[in-house]
Protein backbone atom coordinates (compact mmCIF):
# COMPACT_ATOMS: atom_id res chain seq x y z
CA UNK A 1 -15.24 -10.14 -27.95
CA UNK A 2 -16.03 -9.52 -31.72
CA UNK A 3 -15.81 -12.77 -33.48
CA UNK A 4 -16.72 -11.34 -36.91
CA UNK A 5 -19.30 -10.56 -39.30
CA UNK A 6 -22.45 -12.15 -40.22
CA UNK A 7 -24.38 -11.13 -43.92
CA UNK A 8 -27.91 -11.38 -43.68
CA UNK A 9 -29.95 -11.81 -47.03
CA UNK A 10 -32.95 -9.87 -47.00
CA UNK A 11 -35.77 -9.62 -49.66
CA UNK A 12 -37.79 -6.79 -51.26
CA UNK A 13 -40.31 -8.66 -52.33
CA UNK A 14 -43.71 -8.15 -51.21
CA UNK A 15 -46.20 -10.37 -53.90
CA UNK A 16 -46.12 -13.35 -55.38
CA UNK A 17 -47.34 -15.08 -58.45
CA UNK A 18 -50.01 -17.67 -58.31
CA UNK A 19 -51.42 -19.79 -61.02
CA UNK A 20 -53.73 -18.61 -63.16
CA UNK A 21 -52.26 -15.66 -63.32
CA UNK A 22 -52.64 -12.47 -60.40
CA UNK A 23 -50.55 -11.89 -56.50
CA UNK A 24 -50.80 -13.10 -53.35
CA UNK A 25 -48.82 -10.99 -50.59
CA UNK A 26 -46.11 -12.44 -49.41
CA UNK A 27 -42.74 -10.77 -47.17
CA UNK A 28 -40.41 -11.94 -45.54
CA UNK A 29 -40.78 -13.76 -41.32
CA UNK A 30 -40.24 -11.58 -38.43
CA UNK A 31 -38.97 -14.99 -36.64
CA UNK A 32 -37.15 -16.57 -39.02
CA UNK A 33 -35.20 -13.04 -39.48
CA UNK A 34 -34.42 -11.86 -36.19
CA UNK A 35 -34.37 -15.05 -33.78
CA UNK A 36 -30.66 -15.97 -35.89
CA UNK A 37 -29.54 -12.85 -35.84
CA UNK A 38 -30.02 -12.29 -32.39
CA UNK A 39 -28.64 -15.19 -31.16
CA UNK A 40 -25.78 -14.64 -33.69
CA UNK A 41 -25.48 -11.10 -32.05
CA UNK A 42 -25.30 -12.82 -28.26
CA UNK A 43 -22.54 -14.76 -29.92
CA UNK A 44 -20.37 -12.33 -30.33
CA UNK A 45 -20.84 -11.82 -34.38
CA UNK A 46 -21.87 -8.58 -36.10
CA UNK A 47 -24.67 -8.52 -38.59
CA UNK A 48 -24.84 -7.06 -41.72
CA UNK A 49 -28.39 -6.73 -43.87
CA UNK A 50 -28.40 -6.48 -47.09
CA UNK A 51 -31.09 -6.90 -49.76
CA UNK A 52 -31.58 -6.38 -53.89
CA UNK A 53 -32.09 -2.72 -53.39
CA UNK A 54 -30.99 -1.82 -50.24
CA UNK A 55 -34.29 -0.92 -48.36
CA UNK A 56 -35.55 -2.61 -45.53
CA UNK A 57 -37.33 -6.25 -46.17
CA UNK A 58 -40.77 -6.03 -45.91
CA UNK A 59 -41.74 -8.04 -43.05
CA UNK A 60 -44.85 -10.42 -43.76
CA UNK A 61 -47.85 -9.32 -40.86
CA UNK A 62 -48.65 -13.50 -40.53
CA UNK A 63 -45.17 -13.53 -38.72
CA UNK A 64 -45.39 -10.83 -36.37
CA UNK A 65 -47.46 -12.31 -33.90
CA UNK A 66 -46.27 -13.94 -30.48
CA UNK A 67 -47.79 -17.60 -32.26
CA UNK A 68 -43.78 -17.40 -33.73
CA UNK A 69 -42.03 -16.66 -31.15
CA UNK A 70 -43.37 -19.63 -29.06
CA UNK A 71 -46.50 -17.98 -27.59
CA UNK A 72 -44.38 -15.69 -25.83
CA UNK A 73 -45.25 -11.47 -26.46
CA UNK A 74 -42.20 -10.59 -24.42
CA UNK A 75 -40.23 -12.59 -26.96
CA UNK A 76 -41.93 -11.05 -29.73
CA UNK A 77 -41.50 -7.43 -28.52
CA UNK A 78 -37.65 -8.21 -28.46
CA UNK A 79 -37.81 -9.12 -31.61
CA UNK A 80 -39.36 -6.23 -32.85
CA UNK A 81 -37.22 -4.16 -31.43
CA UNK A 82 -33.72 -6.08 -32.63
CA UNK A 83 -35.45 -5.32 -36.35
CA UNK A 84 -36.40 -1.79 -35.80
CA UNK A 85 -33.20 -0.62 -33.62
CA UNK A 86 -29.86 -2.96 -33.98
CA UNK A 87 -27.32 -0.81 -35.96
CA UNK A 88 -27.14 -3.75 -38.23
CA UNK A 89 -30.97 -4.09 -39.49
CA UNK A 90 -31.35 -0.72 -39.28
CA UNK A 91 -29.07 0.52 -42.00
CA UNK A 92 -29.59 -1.30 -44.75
CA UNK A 93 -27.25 -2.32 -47.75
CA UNK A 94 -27.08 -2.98 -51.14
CA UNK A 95 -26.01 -6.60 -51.83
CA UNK A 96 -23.85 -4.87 -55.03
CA UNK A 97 -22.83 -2.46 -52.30
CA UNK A 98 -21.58 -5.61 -49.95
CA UNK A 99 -20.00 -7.32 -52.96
CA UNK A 100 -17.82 -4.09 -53.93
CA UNK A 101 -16.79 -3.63 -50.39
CA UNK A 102 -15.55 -7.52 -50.54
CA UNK A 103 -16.92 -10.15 -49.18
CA UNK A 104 -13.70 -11.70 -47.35
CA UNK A 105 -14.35 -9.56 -44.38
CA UNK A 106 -17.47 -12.03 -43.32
CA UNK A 107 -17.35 -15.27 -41.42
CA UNK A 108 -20.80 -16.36 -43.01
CA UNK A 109 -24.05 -15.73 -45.00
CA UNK A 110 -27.93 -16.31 -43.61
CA UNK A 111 -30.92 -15.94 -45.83
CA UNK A 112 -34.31 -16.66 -43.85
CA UNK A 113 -37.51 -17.35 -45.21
CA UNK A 114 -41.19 -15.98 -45.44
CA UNK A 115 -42.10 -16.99 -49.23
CA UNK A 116 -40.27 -13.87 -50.51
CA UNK A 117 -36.74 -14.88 -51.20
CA UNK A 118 -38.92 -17.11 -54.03
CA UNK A 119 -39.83 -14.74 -56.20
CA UNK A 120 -36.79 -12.20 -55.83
CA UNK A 121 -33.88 -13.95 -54.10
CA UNK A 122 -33.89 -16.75 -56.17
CA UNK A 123 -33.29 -15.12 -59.37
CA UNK A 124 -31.10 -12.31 -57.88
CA UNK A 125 -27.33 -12.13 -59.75
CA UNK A 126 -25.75 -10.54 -56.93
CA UNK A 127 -26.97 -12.99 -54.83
CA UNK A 128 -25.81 -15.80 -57.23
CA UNK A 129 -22.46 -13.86 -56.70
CA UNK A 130 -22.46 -13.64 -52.84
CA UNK A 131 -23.06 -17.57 -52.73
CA UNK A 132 -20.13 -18.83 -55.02
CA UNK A 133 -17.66 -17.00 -52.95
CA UNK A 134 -18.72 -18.39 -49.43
CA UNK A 135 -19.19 -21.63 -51.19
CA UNK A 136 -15.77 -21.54 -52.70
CA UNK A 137 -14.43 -20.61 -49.43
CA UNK A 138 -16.19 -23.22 -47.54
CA UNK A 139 -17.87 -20.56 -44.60
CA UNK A 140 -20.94 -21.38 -42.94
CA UNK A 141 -23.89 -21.17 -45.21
CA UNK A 142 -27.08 -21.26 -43.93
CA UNK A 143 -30.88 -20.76 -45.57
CA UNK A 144 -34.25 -21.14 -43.37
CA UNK A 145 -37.55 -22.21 -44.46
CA UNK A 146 -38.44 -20.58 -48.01
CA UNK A 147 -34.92 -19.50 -47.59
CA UNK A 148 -33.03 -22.52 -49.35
CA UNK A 149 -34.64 -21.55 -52.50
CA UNK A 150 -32.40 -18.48 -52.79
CA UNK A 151 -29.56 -21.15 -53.05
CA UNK A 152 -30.51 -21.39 -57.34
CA UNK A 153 -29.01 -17.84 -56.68
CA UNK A 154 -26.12 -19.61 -57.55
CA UNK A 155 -26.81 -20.89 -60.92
CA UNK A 156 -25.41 -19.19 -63.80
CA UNK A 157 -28.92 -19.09 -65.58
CA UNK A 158 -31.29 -18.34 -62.54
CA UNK A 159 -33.60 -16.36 -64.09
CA UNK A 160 -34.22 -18.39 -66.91
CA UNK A 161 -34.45 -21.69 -64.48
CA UNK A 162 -36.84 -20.14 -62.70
CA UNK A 163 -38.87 -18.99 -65.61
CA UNK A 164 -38.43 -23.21 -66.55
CA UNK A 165 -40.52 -23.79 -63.29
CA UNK A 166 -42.78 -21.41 -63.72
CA UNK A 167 -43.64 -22.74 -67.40
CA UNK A 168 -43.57 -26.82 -65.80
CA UNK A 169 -40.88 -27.01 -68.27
CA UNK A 170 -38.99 -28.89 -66.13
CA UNK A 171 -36.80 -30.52 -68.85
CA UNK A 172 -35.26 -27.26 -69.75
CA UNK A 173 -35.23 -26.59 -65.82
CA UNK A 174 -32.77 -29.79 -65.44
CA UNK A 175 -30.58 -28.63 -68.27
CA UNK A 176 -30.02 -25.15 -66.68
CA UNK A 177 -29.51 -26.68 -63.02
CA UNK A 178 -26.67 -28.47 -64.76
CA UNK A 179 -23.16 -27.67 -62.42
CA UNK A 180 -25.28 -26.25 -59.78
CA UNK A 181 -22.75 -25.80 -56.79
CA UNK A 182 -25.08 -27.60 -53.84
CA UNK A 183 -25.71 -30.82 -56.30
CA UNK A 184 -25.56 -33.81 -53.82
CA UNK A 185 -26.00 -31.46 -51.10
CA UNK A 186 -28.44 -32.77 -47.94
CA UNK A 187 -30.43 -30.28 -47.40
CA UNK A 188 -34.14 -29.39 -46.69
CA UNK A 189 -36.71 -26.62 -47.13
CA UNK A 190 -40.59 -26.00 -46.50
CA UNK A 191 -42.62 -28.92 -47.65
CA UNK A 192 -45.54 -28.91 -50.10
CA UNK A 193 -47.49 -30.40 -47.42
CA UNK A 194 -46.60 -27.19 -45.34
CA UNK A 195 -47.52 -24.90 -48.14
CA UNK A 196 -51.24 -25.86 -48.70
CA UNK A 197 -52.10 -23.87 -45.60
CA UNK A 198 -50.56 -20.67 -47.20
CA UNK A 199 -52.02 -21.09 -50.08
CA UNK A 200 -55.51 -22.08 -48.77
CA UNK A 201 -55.81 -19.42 -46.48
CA UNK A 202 -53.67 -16.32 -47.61
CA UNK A 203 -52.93 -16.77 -50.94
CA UNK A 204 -55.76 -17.82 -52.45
CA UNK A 205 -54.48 -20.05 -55.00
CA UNK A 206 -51.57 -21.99 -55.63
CA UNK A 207 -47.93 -21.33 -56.46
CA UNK A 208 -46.54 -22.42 -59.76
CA UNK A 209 -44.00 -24.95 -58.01
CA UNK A 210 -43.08 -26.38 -54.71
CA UNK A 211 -40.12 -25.62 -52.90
CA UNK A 212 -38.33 -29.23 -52.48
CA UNK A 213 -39.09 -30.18 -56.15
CA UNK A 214 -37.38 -26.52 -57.11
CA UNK A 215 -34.06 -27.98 -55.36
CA UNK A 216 -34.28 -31.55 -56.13
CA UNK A 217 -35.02 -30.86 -59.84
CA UNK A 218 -31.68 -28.58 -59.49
CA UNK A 219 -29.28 -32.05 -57.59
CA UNK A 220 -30.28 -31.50 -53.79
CA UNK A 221 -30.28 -33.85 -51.99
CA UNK A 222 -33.96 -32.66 -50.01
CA UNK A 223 -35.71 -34.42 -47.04
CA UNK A 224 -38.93 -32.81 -45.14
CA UNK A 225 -40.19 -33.94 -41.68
CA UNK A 226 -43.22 -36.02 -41.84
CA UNK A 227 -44.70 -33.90 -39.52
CA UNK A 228 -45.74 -30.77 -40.84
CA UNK A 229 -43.90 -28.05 -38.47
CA UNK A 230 -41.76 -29.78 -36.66
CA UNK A 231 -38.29 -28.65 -36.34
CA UNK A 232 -35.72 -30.13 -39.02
CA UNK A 233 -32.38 -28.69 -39.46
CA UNK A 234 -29.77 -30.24 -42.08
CA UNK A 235 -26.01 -29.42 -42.31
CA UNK A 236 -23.82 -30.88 -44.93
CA UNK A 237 -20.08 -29.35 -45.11
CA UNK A 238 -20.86 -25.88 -45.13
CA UNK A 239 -24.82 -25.60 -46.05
CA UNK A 240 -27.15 -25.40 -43.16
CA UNK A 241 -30.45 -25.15 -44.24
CA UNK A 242 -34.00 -25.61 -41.76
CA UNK A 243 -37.48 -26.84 -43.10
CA UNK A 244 -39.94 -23.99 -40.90
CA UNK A 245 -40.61 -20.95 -39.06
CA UNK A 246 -40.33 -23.43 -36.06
CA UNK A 247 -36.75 -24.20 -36.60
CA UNK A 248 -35.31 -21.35 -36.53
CA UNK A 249 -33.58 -21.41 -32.86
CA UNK A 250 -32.32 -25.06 -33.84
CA UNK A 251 -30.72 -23.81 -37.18
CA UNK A 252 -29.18 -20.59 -35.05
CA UNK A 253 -27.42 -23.20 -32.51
CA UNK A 254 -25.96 -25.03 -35.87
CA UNK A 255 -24.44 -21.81 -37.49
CA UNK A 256 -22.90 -20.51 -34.97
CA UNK A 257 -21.09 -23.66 -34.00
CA UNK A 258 -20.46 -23.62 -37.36
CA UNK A 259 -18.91 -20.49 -37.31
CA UNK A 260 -17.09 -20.85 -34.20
CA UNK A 261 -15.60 -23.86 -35.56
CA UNK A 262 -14.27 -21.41 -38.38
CA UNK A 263 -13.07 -19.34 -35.78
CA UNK A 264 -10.78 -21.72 -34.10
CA UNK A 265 -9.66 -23.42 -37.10
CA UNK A 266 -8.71 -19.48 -38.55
């Protein structure tokens, strides 16, 4: 049986700033992607992709290796295939495209992680868009990872906050965050701690903020694991947001009971 639709929040971006000016390469995880929307698919829910400009997300090569899917090739070769052949990754949308069609006709939203929703995502109208309706109508919102940093989507001014962080103005930052929609909200997202790897190793230098000061500066409420990589999934009414690449089967089990919850109460 069909329970519905699922939107999935892809990004186009495929670089990232680092200080001192220059790119690092960045995409978006192979894991974090398709491991919820497969299990979302099981579930009985339709998924929908959509990103900024409609193409497919660039997928980050540091994820697509059996290490994130548990060791396991088999698991990885699934997940390869869900990406490259399910009707829903494989044609693409706009999220203006999604947003003219109406958005009524989905049960929930899902943005996962890699560090590219940071430098797109997070600054992306549409988006901004997208996220006051589901949060206005209370459906199951969840971000993994990098992905909880697309949730400034919603703020009216989310280019220019960004552009705050970017400068360490974080003053102005705090004035634009002002009415933010998740304020108080528990949430969590990939530590600083969890970062320095990334930046050691593949970037090369190191972003201009972290990702739990971005939200807390903002009004969320943000906890991290003190162990770097273990699993940590937060829900708080409808927000469901997971620290890591590694929780990315946890946070799956949470939306869709989530969304099944919506399903009964509907």
């Amino acid at each position: 049986m069909n329970k519905g639709k699922v939107l999935v929040i892809g990004s186009n971006a495929t670089r990232i700033e680092i200080q001192g000016g220059g790119t690092g390469p960045t995409g978006q995880y192979l894991n974090e992607t398709v491991v919820p929307a497969m299990a979302l698919f099981e579930a009985g829910y339709d998924v929908v992709l959509a990103t900024p400009d409609g193409t497919r997300p660039h997928i980050d090569p540091v994820s697509d290796v059996a290490q994130h899917f548990d060791g396991d090739e088999a698991a990885l070769q699934r997940g390869r295939a869900f990406f490259s052949d399910n009707p829903g990754m494989k044609h693409v949308r706009t999220l203006r495209s999604v947003i003219d069609e109406g958005l009524e006709g989905y049960a929930g939203v899902f943005v996962p992680g890699g560090q590219a929703p940071v430098v797109d995502l997070m600054q992306n109208a549409d988006l901004g868009e997208i996220l006051r309706h589901f949060h206005k109508s209370g459906k199951p919102t969840a971000f993994l990872c990098h992905g909880p940093i697309a949730a400034l989507a919603a703020l009216p001014q989310a280019k220019e906050y960004r552009a705050a962080l970017i400068s360490g103005d974080l003053g102005k930052a705090s004035e634009l965050a002002k009415a933010w929609q998740y304020t108080g909200y528990k949430m969590t997202v990939f530590s600083a701690s969890e970062e320095k790897p990334i930046e050691e190793q593949i970037l090369h230098g190191k972003l201009y903020f972290n990702m739990p000061d971005a939200l807390r500066i903002a009004g969320g409420d943000v906890t991290t694991t003190p162990v770097d990589f273990s699993p940590h999934v937060v829900e708080d009414r409808e927000l469901i947001t997971g620290q890591n690449p590694r929780s990315d089967h946890p946070l799956a089990e949470k939306l869709i009971e989530a969304l099944d919850r919506a399903t009964v109460s509907a």
